[in-house]
C-alpha atoms as a PDB file:
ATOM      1  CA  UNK A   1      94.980 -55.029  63.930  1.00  0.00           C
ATOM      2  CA  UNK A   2      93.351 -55.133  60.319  1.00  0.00           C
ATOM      3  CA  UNK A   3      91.723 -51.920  60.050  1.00  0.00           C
ATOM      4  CA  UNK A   4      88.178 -51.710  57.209  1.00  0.00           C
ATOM      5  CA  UNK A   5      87.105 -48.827  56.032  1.00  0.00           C
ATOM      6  CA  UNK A   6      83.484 -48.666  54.659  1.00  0.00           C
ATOM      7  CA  UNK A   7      82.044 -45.951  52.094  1.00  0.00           C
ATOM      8  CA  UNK A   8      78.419 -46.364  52.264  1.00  0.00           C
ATOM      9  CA  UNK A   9      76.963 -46.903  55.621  1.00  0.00           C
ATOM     10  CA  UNK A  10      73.085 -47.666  54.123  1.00  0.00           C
ATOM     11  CA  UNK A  11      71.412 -50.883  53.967  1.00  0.00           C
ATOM     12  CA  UNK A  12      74.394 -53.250  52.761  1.00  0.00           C
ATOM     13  CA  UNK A  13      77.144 -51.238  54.125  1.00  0.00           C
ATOM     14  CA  UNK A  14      75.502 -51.068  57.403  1.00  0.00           C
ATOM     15  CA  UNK A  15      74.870 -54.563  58.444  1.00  0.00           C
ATOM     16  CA  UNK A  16      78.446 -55.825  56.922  1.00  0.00           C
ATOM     17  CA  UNK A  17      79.962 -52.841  59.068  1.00  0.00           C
ATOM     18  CA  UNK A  18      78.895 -53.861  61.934  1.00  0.00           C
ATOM     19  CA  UNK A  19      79.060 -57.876  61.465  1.00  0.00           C
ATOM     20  CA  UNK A  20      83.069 -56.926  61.146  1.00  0.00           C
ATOM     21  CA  UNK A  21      83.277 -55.006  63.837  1.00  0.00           C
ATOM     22  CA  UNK A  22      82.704 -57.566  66.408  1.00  0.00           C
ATOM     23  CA  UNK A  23      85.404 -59.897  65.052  1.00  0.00           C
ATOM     24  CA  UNK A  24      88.506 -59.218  67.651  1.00  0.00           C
ATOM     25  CA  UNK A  25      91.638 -57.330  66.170  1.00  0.00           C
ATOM     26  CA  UNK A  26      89.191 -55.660  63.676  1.00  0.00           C
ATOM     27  CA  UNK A  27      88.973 -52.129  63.290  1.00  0.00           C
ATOM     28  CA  UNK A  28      86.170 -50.517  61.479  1.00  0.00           C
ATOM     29  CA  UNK A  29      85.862 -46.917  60.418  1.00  0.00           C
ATOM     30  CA  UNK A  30      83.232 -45.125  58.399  1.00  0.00           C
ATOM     31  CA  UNK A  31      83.856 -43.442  55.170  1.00  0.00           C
ATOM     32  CA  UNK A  32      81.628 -40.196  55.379  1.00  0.00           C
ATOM     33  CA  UNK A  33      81.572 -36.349  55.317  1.00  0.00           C
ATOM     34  CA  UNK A  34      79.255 -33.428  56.177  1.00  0.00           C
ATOM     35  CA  UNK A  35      75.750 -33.982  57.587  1.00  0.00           C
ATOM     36  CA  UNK A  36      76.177 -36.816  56.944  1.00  0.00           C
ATOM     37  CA  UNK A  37      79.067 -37.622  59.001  1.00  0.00           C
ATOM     38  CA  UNK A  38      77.871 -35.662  61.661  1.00  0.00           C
ATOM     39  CA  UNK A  39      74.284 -37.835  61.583  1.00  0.00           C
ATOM     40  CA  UNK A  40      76.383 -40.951  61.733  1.00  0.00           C
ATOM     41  CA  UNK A  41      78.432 -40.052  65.105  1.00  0.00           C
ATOM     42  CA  UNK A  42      75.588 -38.257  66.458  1.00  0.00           C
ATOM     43  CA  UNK A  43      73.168 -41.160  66.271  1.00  0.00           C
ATOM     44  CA  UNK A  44      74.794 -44.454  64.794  1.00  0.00           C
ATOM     45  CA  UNK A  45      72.941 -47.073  63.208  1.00  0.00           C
ATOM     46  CA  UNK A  46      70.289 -49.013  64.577  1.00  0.00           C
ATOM     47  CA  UNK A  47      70.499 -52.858  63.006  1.00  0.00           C
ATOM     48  CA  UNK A  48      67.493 -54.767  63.844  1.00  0.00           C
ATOM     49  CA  UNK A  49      66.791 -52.838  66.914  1.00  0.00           C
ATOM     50  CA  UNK A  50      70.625 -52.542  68.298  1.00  0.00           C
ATOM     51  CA  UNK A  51      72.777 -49.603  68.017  1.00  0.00           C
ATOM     52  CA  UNK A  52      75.825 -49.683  66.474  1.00  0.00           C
ATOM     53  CA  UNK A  53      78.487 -46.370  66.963  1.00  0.00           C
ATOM     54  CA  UNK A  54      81.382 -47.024  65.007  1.00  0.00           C
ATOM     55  CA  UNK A  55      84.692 -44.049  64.047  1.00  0.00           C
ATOM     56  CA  UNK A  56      83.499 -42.005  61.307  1.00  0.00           C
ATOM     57  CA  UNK A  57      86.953 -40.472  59.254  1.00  0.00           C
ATOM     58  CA  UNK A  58      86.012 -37.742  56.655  1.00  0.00           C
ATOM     59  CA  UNK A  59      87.415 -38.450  52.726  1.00  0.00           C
ATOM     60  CA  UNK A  60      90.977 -37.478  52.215  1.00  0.00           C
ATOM     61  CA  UNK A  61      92.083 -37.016  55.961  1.00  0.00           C
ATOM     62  CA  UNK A  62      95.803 -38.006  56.532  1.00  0.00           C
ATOM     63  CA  UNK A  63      95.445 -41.791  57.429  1.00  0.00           C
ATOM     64  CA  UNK A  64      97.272 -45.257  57.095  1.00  0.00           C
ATOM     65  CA  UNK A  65      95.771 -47.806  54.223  1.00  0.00           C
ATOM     66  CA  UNK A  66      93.036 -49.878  54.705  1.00  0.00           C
ATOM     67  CA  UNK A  67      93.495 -53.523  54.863  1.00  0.00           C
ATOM     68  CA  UNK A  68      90.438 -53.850  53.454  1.00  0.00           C
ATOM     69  CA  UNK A  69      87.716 -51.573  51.298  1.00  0.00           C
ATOM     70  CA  UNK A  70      84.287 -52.272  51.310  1.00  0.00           C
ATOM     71  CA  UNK A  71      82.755 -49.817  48.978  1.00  0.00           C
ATOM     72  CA  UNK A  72      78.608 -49.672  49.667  1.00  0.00           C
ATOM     73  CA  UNK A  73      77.251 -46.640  47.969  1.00  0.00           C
ATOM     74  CA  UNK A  74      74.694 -46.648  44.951  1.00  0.00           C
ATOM     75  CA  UNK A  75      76.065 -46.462  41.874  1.00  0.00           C
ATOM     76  CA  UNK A  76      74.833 -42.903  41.178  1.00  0.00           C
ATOM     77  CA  UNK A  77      77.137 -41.875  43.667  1.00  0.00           C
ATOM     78  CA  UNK A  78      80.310 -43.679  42.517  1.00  0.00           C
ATOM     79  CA  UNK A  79      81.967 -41.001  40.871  1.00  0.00           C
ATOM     80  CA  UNK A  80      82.372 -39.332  44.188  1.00  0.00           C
ATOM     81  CA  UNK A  81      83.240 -41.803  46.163  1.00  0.00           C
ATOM     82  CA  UNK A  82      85.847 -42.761  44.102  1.00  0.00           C
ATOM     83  CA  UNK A  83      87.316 -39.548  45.140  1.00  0.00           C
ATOM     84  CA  UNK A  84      86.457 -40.089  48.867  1.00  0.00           C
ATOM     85  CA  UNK A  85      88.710 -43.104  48.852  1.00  0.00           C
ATOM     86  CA  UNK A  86      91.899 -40.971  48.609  1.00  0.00           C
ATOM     87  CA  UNK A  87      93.676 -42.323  51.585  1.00  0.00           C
ATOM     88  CA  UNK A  88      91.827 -44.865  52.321  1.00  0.00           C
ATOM     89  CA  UNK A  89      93.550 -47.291  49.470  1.00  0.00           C
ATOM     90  CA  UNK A  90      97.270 -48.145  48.754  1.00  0.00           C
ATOM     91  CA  UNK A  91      99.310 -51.475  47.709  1.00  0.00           C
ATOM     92  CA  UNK A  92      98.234 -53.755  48.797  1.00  0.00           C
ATOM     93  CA  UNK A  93      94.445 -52.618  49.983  1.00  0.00           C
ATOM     94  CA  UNK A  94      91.808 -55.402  49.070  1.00  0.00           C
ATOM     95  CA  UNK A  95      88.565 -53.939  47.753  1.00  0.00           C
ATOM     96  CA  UNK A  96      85.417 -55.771  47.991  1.00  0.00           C
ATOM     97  CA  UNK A  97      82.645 -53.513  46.068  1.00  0.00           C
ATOM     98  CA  UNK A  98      78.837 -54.627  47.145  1.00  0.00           C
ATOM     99  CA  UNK A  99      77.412 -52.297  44.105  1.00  0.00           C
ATOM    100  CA  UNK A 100      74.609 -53.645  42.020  1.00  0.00           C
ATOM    101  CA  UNK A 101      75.753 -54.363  37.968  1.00  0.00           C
ATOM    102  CA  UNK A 102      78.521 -55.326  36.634  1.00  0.00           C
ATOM    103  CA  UNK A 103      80.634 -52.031  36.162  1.00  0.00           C
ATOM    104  CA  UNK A 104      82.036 -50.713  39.212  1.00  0.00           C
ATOM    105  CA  UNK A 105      85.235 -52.934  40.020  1.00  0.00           C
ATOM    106  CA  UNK A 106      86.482 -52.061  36.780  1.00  0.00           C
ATOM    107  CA  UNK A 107      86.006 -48.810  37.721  1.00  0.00           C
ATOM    108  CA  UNK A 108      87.164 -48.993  40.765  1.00  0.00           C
ATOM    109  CA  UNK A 109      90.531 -51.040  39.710  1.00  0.00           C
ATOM    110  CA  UNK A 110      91.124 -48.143  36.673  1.00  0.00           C
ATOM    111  CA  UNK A 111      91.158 -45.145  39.525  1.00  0.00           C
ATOM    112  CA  UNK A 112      93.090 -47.172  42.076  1.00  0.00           C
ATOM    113  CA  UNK A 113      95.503 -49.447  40.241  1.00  0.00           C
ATOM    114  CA  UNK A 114      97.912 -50.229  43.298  1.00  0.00           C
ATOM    115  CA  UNK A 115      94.644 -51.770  44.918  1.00  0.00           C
ATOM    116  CA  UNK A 116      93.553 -55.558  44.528  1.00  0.00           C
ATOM    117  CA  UNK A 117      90.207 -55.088  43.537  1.00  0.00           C
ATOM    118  CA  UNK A 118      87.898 -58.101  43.925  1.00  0.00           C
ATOM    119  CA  UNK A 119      84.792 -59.316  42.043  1.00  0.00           C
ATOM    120  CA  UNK A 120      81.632 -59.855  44.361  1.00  0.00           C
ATOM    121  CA  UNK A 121      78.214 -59.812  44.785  1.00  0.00           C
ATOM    122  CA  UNK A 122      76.060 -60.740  47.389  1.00  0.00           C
ATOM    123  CA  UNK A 123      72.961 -63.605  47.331  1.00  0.00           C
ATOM    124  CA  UNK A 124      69.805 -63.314  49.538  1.00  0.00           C
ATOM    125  CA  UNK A 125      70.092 -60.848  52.401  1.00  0.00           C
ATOM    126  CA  UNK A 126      67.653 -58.766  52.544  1.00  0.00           C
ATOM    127  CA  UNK A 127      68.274 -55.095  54.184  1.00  0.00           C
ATOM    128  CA  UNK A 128      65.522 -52.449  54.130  1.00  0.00           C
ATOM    129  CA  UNK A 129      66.856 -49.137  55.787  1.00  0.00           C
ATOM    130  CA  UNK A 130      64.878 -46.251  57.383  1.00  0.00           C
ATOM    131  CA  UNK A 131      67.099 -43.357  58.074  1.00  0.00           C
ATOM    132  CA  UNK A 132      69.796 -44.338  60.756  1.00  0.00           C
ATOM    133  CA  UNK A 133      67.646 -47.759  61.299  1.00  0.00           C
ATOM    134  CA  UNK A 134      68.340 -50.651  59.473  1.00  0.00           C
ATOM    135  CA  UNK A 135      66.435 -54.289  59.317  1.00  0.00           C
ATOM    136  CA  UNK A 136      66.902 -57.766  57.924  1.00  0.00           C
ATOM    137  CA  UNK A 137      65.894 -61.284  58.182  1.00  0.00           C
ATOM    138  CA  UNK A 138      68.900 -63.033  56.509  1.00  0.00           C
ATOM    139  CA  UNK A 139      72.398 -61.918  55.613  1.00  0.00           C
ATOM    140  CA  UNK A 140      72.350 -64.219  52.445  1.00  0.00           C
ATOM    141  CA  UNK A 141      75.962 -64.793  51.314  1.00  0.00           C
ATOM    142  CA  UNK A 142      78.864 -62.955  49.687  1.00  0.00           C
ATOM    143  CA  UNK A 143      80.076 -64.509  46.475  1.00  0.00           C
ATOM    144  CA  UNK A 144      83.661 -63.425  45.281  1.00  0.00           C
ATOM    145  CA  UNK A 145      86.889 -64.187  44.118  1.00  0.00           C
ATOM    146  CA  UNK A 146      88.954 -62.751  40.685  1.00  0.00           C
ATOM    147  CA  UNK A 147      87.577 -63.262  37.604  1.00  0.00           C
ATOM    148  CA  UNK A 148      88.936 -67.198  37.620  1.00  0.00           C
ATOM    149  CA  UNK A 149      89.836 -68.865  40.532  1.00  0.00           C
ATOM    150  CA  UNK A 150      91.180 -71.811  41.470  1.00  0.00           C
ATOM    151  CA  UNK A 151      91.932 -73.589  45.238  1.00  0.00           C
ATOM    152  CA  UNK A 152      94.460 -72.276  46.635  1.00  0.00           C
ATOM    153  CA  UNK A 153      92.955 -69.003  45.827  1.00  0.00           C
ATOM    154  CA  UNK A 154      95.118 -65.826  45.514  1.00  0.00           C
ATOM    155  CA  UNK A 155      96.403 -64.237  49.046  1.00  0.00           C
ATOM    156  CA  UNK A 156      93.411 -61.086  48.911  1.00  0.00           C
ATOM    157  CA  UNK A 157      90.516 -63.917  47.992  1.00  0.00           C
ATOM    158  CA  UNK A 158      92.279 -65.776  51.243  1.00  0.00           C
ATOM    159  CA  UNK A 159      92.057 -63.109  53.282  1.00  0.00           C
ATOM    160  CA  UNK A 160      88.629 -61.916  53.193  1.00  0.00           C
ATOM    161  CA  UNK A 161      87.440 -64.759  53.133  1.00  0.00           C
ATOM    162  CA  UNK A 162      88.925 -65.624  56.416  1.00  0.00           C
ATOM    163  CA  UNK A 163      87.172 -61.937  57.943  1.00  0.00           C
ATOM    164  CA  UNK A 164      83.977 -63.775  56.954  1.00  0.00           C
ATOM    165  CA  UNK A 165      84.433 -66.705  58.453  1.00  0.00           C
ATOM    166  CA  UNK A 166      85.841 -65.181  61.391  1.00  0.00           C
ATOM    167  CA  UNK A 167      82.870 -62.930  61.565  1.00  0.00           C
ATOM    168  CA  UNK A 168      80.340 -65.689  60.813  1.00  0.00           C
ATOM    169  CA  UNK A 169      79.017 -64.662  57.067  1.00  0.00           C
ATOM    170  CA  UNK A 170      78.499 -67.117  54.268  1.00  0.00           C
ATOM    171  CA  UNK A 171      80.655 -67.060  51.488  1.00  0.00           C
ATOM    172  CA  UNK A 172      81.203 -68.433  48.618  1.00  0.00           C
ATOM    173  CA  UNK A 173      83.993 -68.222  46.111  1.00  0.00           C
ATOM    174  CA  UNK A 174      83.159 -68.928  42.539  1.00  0.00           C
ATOM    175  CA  UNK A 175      85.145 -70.499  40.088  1.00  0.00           C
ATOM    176  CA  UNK A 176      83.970 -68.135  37.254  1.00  0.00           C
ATOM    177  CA  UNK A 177      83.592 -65.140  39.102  1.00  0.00           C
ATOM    178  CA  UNK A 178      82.655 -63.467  35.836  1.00  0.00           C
ATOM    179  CA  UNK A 179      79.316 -65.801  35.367  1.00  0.00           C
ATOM    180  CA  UNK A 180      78.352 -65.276  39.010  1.00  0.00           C
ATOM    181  CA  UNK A 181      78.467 -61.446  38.284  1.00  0.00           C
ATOM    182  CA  UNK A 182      76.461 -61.664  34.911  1.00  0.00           C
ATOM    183  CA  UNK A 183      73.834 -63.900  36.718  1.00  0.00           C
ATOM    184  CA  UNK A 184      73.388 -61.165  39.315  1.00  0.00           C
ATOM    185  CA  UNK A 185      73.004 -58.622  36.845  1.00  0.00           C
ATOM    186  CA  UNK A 186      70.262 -61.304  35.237  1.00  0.00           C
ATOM    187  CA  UNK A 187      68.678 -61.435  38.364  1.00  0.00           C
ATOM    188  CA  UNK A 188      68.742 -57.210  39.197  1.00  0.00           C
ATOM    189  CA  UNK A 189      68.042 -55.994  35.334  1.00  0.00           C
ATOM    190  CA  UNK A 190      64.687 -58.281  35.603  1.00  0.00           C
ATOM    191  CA  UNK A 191      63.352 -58.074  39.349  1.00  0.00           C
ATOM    192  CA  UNK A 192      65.119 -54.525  40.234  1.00  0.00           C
ATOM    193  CA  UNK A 193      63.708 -53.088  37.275  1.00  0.00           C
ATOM    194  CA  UNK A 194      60.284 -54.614  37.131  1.00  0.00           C
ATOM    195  CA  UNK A 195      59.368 -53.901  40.682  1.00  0.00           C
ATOM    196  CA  UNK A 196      60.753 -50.598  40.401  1.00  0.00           C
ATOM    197  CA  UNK A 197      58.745 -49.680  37.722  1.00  0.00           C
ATOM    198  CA  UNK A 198      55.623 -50.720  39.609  1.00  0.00           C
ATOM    199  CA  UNK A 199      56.431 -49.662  42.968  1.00  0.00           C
ATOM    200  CA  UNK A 200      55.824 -52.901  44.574  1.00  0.00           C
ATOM    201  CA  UNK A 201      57.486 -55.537  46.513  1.00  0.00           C
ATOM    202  CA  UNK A 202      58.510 -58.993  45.988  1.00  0.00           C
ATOM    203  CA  UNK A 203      54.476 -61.016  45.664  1.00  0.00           C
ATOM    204  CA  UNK A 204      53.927 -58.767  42.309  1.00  0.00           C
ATOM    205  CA  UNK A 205      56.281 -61.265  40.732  1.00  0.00           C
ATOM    206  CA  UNK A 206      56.014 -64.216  42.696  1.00  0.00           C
ATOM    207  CA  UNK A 207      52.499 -65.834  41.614  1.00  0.00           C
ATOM    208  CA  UNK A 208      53.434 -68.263  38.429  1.00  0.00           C
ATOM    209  CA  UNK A 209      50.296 -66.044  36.754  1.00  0.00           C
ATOM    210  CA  UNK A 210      51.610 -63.285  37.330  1.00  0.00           C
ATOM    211  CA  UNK A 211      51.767 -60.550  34.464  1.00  0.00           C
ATOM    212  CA  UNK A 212      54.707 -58.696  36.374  1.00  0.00           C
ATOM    213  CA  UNK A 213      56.366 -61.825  36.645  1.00  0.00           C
ATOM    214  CA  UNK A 214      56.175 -62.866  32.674  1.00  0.00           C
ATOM    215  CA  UNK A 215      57.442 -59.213  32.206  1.00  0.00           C
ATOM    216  CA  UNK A 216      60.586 -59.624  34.611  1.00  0.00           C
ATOM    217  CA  UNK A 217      61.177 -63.222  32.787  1.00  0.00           C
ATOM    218  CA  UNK A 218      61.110 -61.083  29.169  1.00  0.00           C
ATOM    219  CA  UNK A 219      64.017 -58.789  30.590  1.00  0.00           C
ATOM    220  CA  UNK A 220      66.018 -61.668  31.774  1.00  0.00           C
ATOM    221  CA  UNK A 221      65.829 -63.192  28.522  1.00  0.00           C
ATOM    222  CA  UNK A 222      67.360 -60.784  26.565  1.00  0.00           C
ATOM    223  CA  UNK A 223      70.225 -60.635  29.433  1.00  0.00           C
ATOM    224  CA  UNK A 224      71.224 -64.477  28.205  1.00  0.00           C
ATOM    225  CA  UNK A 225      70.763 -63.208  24.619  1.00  0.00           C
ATOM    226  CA  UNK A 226      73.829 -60.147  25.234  1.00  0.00           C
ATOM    227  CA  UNK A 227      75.077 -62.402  28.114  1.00  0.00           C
ATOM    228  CA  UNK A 228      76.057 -65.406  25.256  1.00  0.00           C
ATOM    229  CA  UNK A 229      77.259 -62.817  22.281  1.00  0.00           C
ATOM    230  CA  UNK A 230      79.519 -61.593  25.138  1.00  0.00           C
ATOM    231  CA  UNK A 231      80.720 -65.067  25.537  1.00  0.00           C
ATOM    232  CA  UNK A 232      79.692 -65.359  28.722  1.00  0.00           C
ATOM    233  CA  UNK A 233      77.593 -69.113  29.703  1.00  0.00           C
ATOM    234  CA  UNK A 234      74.453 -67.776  30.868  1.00  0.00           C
ATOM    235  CA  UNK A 235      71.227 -69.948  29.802  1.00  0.00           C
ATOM    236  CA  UNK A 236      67.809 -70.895  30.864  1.00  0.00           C
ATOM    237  CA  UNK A 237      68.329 -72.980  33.826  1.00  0.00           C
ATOM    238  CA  UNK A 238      70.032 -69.544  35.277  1.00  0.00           C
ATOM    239  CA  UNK A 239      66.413 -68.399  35.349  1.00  0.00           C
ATOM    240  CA  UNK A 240      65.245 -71.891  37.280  1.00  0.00           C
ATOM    241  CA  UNK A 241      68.037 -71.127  39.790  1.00  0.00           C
ATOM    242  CA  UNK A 242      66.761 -67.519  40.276  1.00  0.00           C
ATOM    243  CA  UNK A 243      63.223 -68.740  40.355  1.00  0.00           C
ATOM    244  CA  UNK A 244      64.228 -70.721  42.828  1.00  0.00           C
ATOM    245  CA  UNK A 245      65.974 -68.300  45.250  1.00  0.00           C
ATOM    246  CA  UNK A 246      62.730 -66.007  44.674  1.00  0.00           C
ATOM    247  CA  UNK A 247      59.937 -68.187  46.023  1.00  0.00           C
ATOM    248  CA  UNK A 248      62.077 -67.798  49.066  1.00  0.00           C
ATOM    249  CA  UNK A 249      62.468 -63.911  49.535  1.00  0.00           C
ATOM    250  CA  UNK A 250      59.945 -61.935  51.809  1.00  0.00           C
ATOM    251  CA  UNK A 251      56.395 -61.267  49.626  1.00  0.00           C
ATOM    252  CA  UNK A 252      55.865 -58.275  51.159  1.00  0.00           C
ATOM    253  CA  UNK A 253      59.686 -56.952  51.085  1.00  0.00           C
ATOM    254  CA  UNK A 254      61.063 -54.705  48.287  1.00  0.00           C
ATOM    255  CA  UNK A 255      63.611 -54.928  46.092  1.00  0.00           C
ATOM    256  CA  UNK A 256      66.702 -51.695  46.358  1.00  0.00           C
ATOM    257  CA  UNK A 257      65.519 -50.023  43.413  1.00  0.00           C
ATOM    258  CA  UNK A 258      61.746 -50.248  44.316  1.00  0.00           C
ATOM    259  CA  UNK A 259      63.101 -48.898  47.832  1.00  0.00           C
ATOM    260  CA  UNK A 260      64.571 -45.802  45.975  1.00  0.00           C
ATOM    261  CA  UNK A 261      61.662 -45.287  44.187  1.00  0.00           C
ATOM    262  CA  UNK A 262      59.283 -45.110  47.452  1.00  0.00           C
ATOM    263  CA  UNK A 263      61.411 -43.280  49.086  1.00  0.00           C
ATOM    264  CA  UNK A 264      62.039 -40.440  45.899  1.00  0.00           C
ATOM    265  CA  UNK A 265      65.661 -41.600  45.689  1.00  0.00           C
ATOM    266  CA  UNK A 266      67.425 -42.261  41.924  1.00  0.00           C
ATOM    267  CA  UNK A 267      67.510 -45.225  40.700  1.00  0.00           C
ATOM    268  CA  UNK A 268      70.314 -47.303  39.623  1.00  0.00           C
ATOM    269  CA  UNK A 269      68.867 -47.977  36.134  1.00  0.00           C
ATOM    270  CA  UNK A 270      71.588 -46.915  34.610  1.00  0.00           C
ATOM    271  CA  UNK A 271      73.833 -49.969  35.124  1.00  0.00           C
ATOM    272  CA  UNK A 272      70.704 -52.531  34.570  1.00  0.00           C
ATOM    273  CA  UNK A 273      68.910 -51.693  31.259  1.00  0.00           C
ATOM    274  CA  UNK A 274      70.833 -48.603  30.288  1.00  0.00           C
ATOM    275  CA  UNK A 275      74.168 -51.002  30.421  1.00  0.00           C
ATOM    276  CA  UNK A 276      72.182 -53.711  28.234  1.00  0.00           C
ATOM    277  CA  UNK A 277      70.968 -51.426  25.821  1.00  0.00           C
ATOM    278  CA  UNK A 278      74.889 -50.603  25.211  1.00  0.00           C
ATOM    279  CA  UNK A 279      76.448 -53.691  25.539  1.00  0.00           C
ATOM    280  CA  UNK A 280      73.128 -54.594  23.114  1.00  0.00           C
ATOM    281  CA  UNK A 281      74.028 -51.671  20.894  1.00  0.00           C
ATOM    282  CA  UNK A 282      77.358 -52.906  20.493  1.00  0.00           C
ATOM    283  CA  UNK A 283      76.935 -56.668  19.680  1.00  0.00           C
ATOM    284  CA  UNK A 284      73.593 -56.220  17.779  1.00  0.00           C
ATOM    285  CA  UNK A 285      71.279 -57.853  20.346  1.00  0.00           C
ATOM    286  CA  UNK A 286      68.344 -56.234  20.538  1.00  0.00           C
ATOM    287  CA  UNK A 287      66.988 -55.967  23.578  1.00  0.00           C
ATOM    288  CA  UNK A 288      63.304 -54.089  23.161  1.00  0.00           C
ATOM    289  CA  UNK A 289      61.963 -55.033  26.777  1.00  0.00           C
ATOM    290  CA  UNK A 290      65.004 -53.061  28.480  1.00  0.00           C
ATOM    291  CA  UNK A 291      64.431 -50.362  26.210  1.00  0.00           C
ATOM    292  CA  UNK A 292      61.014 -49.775  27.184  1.00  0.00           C
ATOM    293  CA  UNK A 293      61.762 -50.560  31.439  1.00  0.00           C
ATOM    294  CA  UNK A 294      65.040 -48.032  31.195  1.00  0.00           C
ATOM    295  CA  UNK A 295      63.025 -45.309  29.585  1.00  0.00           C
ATOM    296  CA  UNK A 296      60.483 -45.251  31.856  1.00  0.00           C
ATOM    297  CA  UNK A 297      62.767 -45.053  34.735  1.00  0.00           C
ATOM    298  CA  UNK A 298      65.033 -42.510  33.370  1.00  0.00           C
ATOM    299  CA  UNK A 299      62.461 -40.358  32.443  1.00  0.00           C
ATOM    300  CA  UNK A 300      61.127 -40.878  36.003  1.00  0.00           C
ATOM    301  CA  UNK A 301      64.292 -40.182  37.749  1.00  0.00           C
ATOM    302  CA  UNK A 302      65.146 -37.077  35.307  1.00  0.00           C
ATOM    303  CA  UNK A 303      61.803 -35.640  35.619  1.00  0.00           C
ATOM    304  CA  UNK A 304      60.142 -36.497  38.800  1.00  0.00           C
ATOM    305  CA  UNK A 305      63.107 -36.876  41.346  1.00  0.00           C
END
């Protein structure tokens, strides 16, 4: 039996959760405590209009090792969960982190050493969660691997991505694994940010005339700029490729961090333009559009949340 535990039962978490747990010999078990724990027993989740009850274990109770991690949460609340994985990780454990940025598997991999902690981020799916209920039109694909990788792939890269398979989710493993993550961060520190900051979904930055859209370009930009001192190949055709995946995304759906910000949450902002502004800080790169789009946010979420 491989047994997956997952911290962060919300949009992401949710639908991969329960994708998993219909693959035979998998075991699935929610990562949770207090109300919210108790909310998650007493009413499940709801994933485009089916309910889904799953074992929810509380952080820290006496239990074997995961086979596999799937951490979920926002990255607000990563600091904590890193604590609510006691228990849940030992040798061997493969962790597959679905946060936004590029930050949290190195944090994840300095807290848990013994644990093979995996790059990954995922492409097109499209969750929107209200409460217990969660809805999507496409589960997109999960890109991962380590940082290089090359066929035969290392045993954990193997043996997730034969759970996906199994469980009938696109993958993809990337031969720079460290590119794919930057690109995502391209992608999240212009469109996350942007449509955050505006409270709207995905049409504000569709239309080619769009001033939203020029704006969200701007940010990217200066991603390749901090992206190539780094040494990392990002470049302009990275923006064509986004471009491209955009004009295919829901007009009237909304991006995670615009989500939060309907819904009064925090916003991740802190690992999209506050984590260019210091990686800009540190190489000399200025970046003056992040600037502006990360203090607006942070005074939002300081001040208003």
């Amino acid at each position: 039996m491989t047994r997956i535990a997952v911290l962060g039962a919300g949009a992401m978490g949710g639908i991969y959760a329960a994708t998993l747990q219909a693959v035979p010999g998998v075991h699935v078990e929610l990562v949770a405590a207090g109300e919210r724990a108790h909310r998650l027993r007493r009413d499940g989740l709801t994933i485009n209009g089916r309910r889904h009850d799953f074992p929810v274990i509380e952080p820290g109770a006496a239990t074997k090792p995961a086979d596999l991690v799937i951490v979920a949460v926002k990255y607000p609340a990563l600091a904590e969960a890193l604590d609510d994985l006691s228990g849940q990780i030992g040798p061997g454990t493969v962790v597959l982190s679905l946060l936004n940025g590029i930050t949290s598997e190195r944090e994840i991999a300095a807290a848990y050493p013994e644990a093979d902690v995996l790059l990954s981020t995922t492409v097109q799916v499209d969750p929107v969660r209200h409460g217990s209920t969660i809805d999507y039109t496409t589960l997109g694909r999960i890109v991962l691997g380590e940082p290089r990788n090359v066929p035969p792939w290392s045993a954990p890269v193997r043996f997730v991505t034969d759970l996906l398979t199994r469980a009938g989710l696109a993958w993809e493993v990337a031969e720079d694994m460290t590119r794919q993550l930057w690109w995502k961060f391209l992608i999240n520190v212009g469109v996350n940010q942007v449509t955050a900051a505006l409270a709207a979904p995905y049409f504000a930055v569709q239309a080619e005339d769009s001033p939203a859209r020029a704006l969200m370009l701007a940010a990217q930009r200066e991603v390749i700029a901090v992206a190539t001192a780094q040494g990392v190949d990002l470049r302009e055709a990275d923006l064509d490729a986004w471009l491209e995946v955009l004009a295919h995304l829901g007009p009237g759906q909304y991006t995670s961090m615009a989500q939060d910000v309907l819904a009064g949450r925090r916003t991740e902002v802190a690992i999209f333009g506050g984590e260019l502004r210091r990686l800009g800080a540190e190489l000399g790169v200025p970046v003056p559009i992040n600037t502006v789009l990360h203090q607006l946010l942070e005074t939002r979420d300081r001040f208003l949340v």
